[in-house]
PDB file of N, CA and C in Angstrom:
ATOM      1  N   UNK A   1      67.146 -11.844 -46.772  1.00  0.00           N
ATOM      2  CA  UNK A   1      66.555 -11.216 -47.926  1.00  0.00           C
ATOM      3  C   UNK A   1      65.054 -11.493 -47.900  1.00  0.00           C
ATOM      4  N   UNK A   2      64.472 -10.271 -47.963  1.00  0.00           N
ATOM      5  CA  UNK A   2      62.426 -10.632 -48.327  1.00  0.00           C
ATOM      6  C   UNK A   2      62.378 -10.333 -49.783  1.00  0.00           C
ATOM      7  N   UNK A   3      60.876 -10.809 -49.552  1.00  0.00           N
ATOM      8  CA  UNK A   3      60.307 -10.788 -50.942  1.00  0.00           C
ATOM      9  C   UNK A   3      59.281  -9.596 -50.990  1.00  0.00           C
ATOM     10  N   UNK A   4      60.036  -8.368 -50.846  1.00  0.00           N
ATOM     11  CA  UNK A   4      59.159  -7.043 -50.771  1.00  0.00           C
ATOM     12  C   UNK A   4      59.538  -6.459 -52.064  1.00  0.00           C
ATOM     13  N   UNK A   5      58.640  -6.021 -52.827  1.00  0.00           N
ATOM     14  CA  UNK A   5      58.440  -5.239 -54.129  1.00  0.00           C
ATOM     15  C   UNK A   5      58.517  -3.533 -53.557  1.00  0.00           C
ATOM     16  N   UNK A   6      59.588  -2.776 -53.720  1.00  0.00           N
ATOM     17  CA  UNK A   6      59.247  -1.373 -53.323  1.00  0.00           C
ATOM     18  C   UNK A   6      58.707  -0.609 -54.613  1.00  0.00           C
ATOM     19  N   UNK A   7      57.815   0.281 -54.434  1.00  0.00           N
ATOM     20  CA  UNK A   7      57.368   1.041 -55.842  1.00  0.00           C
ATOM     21  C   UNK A   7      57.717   2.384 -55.339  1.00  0.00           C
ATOM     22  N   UNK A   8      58.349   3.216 -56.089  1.00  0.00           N
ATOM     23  CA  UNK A   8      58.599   4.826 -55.797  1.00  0.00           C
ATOM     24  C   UNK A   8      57.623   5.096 -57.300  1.00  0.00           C
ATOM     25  N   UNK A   9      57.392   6.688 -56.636  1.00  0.00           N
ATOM     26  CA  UNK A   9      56.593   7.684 -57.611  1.00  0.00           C
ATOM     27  C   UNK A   9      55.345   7.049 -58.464  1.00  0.00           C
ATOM     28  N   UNK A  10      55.098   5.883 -57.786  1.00  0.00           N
ATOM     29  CA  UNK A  10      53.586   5.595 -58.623  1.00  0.00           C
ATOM     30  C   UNK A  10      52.623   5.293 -57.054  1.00  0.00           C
ATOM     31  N   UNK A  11      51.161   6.107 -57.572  1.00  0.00           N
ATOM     32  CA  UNK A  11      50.540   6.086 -56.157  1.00  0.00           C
ATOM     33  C   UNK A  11      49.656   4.746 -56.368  1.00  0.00           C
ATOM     34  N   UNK A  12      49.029   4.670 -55.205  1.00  0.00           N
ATOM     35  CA  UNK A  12      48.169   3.398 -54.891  1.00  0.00           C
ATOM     36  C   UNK A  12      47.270   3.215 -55.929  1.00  0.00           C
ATOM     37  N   UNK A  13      46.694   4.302 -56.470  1.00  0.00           N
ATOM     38  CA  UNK A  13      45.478   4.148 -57.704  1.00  0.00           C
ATOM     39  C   UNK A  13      46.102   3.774 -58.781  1.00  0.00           C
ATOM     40  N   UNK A  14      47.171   4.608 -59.015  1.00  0.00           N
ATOM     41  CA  UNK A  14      47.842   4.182 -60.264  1.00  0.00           C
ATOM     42  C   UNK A  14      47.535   2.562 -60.685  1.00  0.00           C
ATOM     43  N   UNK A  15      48.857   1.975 -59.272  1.00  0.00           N
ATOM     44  CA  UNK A  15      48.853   0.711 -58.934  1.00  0.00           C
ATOM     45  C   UNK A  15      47.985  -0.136 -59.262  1.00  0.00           C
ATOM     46  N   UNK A  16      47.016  -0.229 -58.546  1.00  0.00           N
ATOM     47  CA  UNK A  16      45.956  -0.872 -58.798  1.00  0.00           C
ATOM     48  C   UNK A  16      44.869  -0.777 -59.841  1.00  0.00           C
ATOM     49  N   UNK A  17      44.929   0.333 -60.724  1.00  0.00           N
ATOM     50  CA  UNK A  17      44.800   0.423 -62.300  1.00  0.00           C
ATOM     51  C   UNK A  17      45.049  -0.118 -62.831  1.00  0.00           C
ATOM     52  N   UNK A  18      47.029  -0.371 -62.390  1.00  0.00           N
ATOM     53  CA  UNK A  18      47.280  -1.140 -63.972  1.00  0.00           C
ATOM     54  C   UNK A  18      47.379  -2.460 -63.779  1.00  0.00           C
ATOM     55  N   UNK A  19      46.895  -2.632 -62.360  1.00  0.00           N
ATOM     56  CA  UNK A  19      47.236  -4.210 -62.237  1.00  0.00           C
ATOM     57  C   UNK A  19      45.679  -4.623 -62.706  1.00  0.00           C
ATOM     58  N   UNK A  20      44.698  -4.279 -62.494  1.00  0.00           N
ATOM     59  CA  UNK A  20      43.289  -3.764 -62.683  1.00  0.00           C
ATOM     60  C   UNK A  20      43.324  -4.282 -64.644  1.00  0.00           C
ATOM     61  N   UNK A  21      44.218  -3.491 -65.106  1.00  0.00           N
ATOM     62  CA  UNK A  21      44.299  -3.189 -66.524  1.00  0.00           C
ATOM     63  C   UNK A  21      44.766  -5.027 -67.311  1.00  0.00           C
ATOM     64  N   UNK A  22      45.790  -5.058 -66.199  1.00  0.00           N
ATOM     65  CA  UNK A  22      46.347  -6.194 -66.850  1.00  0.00           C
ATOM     66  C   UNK A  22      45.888  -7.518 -66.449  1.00  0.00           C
ATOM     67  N   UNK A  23      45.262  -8.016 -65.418  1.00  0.00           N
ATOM     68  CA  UNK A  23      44.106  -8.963 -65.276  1.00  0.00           C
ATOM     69  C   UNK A  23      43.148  -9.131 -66.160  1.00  0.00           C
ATOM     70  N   UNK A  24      42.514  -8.103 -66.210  1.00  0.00           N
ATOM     71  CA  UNK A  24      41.106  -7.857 -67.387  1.00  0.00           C
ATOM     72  C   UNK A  24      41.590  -8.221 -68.659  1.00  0.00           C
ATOM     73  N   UNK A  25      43.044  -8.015 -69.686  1.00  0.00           N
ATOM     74  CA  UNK A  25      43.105  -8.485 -70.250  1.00  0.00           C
ATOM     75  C   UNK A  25      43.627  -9.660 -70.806  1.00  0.00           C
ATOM     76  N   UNK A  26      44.324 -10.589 -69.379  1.00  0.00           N
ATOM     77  CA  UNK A  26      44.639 -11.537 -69.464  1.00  0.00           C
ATOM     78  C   UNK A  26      42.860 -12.397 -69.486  1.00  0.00           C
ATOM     79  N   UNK A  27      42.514 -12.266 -68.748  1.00  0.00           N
ATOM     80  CA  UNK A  27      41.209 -13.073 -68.632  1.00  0.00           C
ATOM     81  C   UNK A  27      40.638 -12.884 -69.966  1.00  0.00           C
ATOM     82  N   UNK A  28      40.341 -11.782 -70.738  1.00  0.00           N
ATOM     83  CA  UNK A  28      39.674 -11.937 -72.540  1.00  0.00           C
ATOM     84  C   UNK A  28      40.534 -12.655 -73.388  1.00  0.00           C
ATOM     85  N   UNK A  29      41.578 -12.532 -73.027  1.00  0.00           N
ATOM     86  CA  UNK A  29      42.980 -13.240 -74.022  1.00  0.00           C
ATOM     87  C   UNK A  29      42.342 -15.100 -73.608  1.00  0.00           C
ATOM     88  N   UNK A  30      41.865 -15.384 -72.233  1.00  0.00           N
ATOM     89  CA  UNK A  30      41.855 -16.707 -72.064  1.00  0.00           C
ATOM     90  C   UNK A  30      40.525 -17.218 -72.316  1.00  0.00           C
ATOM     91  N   UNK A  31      39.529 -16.206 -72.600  1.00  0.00           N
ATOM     92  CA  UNK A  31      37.793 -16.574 -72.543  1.00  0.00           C
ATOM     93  C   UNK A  31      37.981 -16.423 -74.377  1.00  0.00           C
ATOM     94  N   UNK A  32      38.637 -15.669 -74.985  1.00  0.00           N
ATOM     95  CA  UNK A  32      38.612 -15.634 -76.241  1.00  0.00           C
ATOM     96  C   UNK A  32      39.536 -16.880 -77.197  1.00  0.00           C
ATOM     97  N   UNK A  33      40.204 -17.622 -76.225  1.00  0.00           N
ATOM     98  CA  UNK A  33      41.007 -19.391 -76.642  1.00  0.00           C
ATOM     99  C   UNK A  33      40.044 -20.224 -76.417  1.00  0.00           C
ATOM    100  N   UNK A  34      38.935 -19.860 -75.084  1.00  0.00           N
ATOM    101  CA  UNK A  34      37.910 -21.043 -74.756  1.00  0.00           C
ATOM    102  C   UNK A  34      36.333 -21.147 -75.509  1.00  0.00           C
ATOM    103  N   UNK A  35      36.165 -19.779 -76.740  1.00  0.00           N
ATOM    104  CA  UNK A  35      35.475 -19.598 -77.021  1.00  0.00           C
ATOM    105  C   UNK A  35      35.570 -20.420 -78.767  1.00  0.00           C
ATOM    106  N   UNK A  36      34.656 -21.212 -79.293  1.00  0.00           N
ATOM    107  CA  UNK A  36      34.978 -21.612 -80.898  1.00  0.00           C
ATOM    108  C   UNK A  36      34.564 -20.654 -81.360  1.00  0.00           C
ATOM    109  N   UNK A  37      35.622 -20.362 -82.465  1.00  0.00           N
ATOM    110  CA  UNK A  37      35.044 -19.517 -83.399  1.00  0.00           C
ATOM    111  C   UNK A  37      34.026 -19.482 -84.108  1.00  0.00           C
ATOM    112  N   UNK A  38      33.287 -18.436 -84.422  1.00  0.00           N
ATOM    113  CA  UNK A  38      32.092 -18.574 -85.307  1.00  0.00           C
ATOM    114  C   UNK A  38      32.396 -18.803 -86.447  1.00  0.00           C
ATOM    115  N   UNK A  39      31.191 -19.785 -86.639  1.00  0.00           N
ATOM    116  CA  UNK A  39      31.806 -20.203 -88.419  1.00  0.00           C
ATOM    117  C   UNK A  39      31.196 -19.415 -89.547  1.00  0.00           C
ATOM    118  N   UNK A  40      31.543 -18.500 -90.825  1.00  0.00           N
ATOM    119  CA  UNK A  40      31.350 -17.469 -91.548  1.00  0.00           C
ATOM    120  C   UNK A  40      30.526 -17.916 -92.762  1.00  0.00           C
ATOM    121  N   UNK A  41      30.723 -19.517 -92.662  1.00  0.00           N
ATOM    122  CA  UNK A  41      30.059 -19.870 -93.908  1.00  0.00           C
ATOM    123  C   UNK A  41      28.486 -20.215 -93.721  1.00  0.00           C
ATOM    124  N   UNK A  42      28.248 -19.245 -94.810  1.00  0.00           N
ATOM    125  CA  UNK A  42      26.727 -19.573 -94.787  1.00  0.00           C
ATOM    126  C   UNK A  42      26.246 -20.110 -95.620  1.00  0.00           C
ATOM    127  N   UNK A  43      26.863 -20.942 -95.932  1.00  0.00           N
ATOM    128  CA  UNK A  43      25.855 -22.081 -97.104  1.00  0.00           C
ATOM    129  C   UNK A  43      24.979 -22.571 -96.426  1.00  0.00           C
ATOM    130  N   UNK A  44      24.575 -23.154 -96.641  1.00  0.00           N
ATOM    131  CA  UNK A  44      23.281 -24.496 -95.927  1.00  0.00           C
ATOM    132  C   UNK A  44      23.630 -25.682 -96.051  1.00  0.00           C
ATOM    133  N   UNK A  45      23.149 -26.234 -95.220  1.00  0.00           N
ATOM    134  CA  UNK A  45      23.478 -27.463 -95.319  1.00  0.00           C
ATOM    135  C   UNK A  45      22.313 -28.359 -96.192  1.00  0.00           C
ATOM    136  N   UNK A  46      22.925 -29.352 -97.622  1.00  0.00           N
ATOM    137  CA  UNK A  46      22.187 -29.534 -98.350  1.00  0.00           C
ATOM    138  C   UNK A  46      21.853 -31.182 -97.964  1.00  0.00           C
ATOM    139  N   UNK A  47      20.705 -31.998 -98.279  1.00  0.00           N
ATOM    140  CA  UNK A  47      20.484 -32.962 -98.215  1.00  0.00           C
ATOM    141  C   UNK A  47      20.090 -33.788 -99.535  1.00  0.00           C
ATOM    142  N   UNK A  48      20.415 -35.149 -99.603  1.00  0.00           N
ATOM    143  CA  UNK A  48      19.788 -35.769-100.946  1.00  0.00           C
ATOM    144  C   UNK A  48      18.387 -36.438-100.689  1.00  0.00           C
ATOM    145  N   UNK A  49      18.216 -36.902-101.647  1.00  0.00           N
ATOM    146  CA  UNK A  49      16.528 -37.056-101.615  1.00  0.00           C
ATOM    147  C   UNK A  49      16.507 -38.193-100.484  1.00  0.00           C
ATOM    148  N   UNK A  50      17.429 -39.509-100.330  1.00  0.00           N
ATOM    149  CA  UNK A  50      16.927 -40.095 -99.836  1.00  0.00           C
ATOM    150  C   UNK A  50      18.042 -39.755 -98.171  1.00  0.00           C
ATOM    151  N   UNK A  51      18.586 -39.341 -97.538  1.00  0.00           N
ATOM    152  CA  UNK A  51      18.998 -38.316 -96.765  1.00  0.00           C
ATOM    153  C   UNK A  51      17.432 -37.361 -95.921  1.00  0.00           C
ATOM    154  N   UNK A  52      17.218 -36.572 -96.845  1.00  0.00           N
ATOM    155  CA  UNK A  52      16.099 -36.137 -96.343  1.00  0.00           C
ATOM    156  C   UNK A  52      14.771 -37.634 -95.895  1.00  0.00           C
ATOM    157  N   UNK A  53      14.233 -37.975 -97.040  1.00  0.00           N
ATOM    158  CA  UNK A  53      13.475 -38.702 -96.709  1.00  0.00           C
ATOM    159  C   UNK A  53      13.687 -39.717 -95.258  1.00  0.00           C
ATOM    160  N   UNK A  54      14.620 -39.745 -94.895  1.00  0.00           N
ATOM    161  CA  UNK A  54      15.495 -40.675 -93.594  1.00  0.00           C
ATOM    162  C   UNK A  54      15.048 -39.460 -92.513  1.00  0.00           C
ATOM    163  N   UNK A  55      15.354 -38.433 -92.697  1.00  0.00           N
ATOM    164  CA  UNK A  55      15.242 -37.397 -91.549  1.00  0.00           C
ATOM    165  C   UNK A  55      13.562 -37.115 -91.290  1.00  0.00           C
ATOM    166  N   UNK A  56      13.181 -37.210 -92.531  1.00  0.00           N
ATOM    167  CA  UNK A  56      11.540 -36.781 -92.261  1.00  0.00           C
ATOM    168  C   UNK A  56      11.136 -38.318 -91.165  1.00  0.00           C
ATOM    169  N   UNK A  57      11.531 -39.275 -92.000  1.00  0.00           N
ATOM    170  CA  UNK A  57      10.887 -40.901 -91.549  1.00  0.00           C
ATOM    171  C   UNK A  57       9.959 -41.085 -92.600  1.00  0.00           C
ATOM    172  N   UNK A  58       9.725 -40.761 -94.058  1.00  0.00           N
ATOM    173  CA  UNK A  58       8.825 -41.442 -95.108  1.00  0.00           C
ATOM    174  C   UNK A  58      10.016 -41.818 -95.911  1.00  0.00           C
ATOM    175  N   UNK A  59       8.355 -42.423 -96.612  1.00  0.00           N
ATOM    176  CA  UNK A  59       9.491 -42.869 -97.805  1.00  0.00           C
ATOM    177  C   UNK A  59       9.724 -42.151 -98.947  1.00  0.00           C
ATOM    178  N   UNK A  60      10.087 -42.455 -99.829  1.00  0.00           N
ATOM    179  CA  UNK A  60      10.846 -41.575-100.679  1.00  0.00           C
ATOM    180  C   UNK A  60       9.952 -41.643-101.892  1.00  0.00           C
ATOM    181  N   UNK A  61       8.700 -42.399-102.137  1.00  0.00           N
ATOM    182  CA  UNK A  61       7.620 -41.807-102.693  1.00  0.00           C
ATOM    183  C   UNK A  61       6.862 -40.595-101.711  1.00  0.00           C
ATOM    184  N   UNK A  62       6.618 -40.657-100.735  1.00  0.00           N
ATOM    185  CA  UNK A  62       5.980 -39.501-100.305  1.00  0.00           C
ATOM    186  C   UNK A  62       6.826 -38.338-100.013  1.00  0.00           C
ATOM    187  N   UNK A  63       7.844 -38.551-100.222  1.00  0.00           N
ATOM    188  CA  UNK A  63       8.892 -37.224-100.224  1.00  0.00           C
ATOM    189  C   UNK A  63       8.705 -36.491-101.268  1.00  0.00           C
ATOM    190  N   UNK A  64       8.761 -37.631-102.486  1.00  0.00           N
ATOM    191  CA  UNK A  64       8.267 -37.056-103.998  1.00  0.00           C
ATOM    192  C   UNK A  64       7.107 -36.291-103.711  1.00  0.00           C
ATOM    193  N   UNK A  65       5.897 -36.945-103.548  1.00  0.00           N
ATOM    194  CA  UNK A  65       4.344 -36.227-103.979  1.00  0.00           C
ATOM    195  C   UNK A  65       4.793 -35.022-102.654  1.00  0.00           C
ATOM    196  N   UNK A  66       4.961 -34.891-101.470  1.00  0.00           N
ATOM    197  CA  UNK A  66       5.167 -33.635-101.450  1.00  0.00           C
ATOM    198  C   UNK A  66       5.797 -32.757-101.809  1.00  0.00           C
ATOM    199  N   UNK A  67       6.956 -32.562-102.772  1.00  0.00           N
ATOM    200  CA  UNK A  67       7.995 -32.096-103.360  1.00  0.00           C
ATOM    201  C   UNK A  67       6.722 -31.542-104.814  1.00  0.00           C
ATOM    202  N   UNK A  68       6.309 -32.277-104.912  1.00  0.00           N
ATOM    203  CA  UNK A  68       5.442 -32.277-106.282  1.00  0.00           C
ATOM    204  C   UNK A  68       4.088 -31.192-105.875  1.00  0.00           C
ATOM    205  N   UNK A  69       3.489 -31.361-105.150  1.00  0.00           N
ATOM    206  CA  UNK A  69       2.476 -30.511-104.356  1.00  0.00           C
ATOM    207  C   UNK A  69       2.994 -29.144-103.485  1.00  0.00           C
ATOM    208  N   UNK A  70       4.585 -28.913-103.709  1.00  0.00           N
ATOM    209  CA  UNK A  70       4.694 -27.753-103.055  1.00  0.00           C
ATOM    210  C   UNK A  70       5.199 -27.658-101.546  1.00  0.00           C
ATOM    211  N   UNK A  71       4.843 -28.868-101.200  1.00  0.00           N
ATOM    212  CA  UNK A  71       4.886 -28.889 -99.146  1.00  0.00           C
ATOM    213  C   UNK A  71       6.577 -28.645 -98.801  1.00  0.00           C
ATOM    214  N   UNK A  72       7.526 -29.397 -99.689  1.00  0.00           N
ATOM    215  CA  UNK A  72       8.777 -29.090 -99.357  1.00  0.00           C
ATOM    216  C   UNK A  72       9.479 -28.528-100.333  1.00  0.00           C
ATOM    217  N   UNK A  73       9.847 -27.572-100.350  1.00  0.00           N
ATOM    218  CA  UNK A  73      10.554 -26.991-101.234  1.00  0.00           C
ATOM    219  C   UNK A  73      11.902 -27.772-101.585  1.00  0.00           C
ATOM    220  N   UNK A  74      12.555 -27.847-102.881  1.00  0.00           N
ATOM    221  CA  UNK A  74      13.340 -28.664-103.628  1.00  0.00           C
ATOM    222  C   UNK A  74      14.236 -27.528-104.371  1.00  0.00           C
ATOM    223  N   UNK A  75      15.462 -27.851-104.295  1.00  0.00           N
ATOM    224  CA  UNK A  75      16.422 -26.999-105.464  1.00  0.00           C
ATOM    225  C   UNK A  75      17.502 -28.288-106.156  1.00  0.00           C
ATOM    226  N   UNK A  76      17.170 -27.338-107.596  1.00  0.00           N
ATOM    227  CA  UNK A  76      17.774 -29.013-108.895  1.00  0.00           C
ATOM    228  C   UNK A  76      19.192 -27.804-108.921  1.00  0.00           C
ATOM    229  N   UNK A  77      19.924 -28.861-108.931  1.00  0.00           N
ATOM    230  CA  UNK A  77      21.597 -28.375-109.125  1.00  0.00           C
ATOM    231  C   UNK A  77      21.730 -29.671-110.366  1.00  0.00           C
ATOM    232  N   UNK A  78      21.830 -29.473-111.514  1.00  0.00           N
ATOM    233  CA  UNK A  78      21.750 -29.519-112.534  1.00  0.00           C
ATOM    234  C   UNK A  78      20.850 -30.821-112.868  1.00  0.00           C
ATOM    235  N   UNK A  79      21.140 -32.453-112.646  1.00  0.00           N
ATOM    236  CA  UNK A  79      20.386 -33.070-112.501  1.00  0.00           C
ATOM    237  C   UNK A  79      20.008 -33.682-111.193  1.00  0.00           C
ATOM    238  N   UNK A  80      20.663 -33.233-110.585  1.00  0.00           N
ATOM    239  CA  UNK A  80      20.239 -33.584-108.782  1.00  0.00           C
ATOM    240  C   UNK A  80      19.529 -32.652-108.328  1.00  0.00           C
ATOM    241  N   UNK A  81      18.544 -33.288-107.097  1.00  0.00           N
ATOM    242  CA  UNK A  81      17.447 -32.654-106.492  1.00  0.00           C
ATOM    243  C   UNK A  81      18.465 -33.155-105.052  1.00  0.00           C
ATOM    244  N   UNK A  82      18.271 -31.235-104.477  1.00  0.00           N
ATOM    245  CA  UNK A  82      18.327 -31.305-103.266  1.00  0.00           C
ATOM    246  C   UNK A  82      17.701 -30.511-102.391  1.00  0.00           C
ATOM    247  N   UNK A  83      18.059 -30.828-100.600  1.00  0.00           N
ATOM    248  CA  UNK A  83      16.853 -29.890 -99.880  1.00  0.00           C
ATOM    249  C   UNK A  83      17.886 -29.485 -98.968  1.00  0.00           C
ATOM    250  N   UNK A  84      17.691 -28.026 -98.465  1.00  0.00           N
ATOM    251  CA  UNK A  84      18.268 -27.371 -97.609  1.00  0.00           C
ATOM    252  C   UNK A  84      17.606 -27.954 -96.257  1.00  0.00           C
ATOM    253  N   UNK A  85      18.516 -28.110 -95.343  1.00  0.00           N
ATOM    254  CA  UNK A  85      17.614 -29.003 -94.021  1.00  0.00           C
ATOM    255  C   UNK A  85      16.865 -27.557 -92.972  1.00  0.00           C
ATOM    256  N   UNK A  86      18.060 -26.361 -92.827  1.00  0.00           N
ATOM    257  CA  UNK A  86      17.105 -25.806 -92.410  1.00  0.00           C
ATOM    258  C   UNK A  86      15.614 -25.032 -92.854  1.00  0.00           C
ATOM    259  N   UNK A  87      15.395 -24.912 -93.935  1.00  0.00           N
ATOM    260  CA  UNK A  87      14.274 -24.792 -94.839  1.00  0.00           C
ATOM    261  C   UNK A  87      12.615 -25.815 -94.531  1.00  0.00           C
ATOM    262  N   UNK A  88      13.560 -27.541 -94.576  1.00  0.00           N
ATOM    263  CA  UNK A  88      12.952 -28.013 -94.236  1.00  0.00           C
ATOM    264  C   UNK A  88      12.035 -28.317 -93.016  1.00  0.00           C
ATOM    265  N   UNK A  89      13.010 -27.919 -91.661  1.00  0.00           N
ATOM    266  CA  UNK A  89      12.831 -28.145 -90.664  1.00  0.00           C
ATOM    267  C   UNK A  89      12.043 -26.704 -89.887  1.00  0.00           C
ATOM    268  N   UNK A  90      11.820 -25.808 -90.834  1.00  0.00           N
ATOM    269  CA  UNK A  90      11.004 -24.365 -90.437  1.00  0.00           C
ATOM    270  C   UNK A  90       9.648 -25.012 -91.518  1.00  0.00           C
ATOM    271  N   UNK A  91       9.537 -25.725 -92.462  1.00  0.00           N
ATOM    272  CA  UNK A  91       8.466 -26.123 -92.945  1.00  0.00           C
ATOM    273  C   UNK A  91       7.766 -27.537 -91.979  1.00  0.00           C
ATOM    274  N   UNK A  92       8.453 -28.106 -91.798  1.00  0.00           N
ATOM    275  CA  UNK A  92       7.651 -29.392 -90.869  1.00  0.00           C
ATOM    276  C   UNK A  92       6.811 -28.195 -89.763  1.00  0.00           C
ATOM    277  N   UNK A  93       7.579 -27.207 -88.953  1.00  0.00           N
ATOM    278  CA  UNK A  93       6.839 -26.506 -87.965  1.00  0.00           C
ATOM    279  C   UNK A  93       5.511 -26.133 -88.532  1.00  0.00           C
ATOM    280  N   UNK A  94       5.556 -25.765 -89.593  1.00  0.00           N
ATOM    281  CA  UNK A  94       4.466 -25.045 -90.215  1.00  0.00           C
ATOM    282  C   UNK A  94       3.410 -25.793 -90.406  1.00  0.00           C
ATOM    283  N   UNK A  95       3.234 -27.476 -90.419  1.00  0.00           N
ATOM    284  CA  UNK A  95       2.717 -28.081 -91.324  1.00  0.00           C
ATOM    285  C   UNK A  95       1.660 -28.551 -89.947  1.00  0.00           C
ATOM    286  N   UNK A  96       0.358 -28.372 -90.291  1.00  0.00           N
ATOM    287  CA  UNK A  96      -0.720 -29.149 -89.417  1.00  0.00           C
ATOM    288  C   UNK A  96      -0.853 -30.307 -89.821  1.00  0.00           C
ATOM    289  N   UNK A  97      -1.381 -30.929 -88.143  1.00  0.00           N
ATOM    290  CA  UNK A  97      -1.869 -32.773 -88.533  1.00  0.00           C
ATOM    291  C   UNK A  97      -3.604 -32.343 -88.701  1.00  0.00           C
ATOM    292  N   UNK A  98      -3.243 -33.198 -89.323  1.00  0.00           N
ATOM    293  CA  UNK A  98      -4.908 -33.704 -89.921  1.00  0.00           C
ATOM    294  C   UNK A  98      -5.367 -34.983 -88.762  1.00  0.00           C
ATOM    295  N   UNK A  99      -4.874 -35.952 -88.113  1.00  0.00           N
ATOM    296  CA  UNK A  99      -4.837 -37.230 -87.660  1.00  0.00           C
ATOM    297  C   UNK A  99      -6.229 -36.504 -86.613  1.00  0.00           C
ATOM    298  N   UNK A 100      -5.642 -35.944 -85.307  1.00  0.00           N
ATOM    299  CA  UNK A 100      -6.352 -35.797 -84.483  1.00  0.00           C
ATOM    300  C   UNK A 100      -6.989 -34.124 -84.389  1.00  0.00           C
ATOM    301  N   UNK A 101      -6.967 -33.362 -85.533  1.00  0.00           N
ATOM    302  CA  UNK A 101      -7.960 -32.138 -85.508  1.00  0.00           C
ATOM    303  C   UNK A 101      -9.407 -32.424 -85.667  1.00  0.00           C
ATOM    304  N   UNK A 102      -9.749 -31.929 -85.123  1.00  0.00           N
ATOM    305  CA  UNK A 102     -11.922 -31.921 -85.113  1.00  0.00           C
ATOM    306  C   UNK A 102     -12.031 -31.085 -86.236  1.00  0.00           C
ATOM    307  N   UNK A 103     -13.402 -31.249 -86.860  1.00  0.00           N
ATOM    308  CA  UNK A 103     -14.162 -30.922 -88.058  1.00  0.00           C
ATOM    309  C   UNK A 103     -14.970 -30.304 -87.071  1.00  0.00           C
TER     310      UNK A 103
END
């Protein structure tokens, strides 16, 4: 006894179409298990005052006076102050040093 597969009435293209067909979607079935899902939630991720102040590296008086002057934007959820990190972290880009700029 062999191990010969006979095919009647389907031609070579056929053939290799659907084998063609059914590879291609085994392989998305296995790249789409290895892939994490995207995550839908778009909240932000929020930080507390002294949270942020840890991420900047000040302290948490100068977190204040810039909070107070505008430099980082702040949102009060009823009596808590908090900061969205990516907000923050598109404002540090923004922010020039003074240390080593010329006059």
């Amino acid at each position: 006894m062999t191990n010969e597969i006979l095919l009647n009435g389907i031609s070579f293209n056929d053939f290799q179409n659907s084998i063609q067909t059914i590879v291609s979607n085994e392989v998305q079935k296995a790249v789409e298990q290895l892939t994490p899902p995207e995550s839908t939630d778009t909240t932000p991720e929020l930080l507390t005052r002294k949270q942020t102040a840890e991420y900047l590296g000040v302290s948490l008086p100068t977190l204040h006076k810039w909070t107070k002057k505008g430099i980082i934007p702040a949102k009060r959820i009823g009596s808590l102050i908090r900061y969205e990190k990516n907000i923050i972290c598109d404002t540090m880009k923004d922010v020039e040093t003074l240390k080593y700029r010329r006059v």
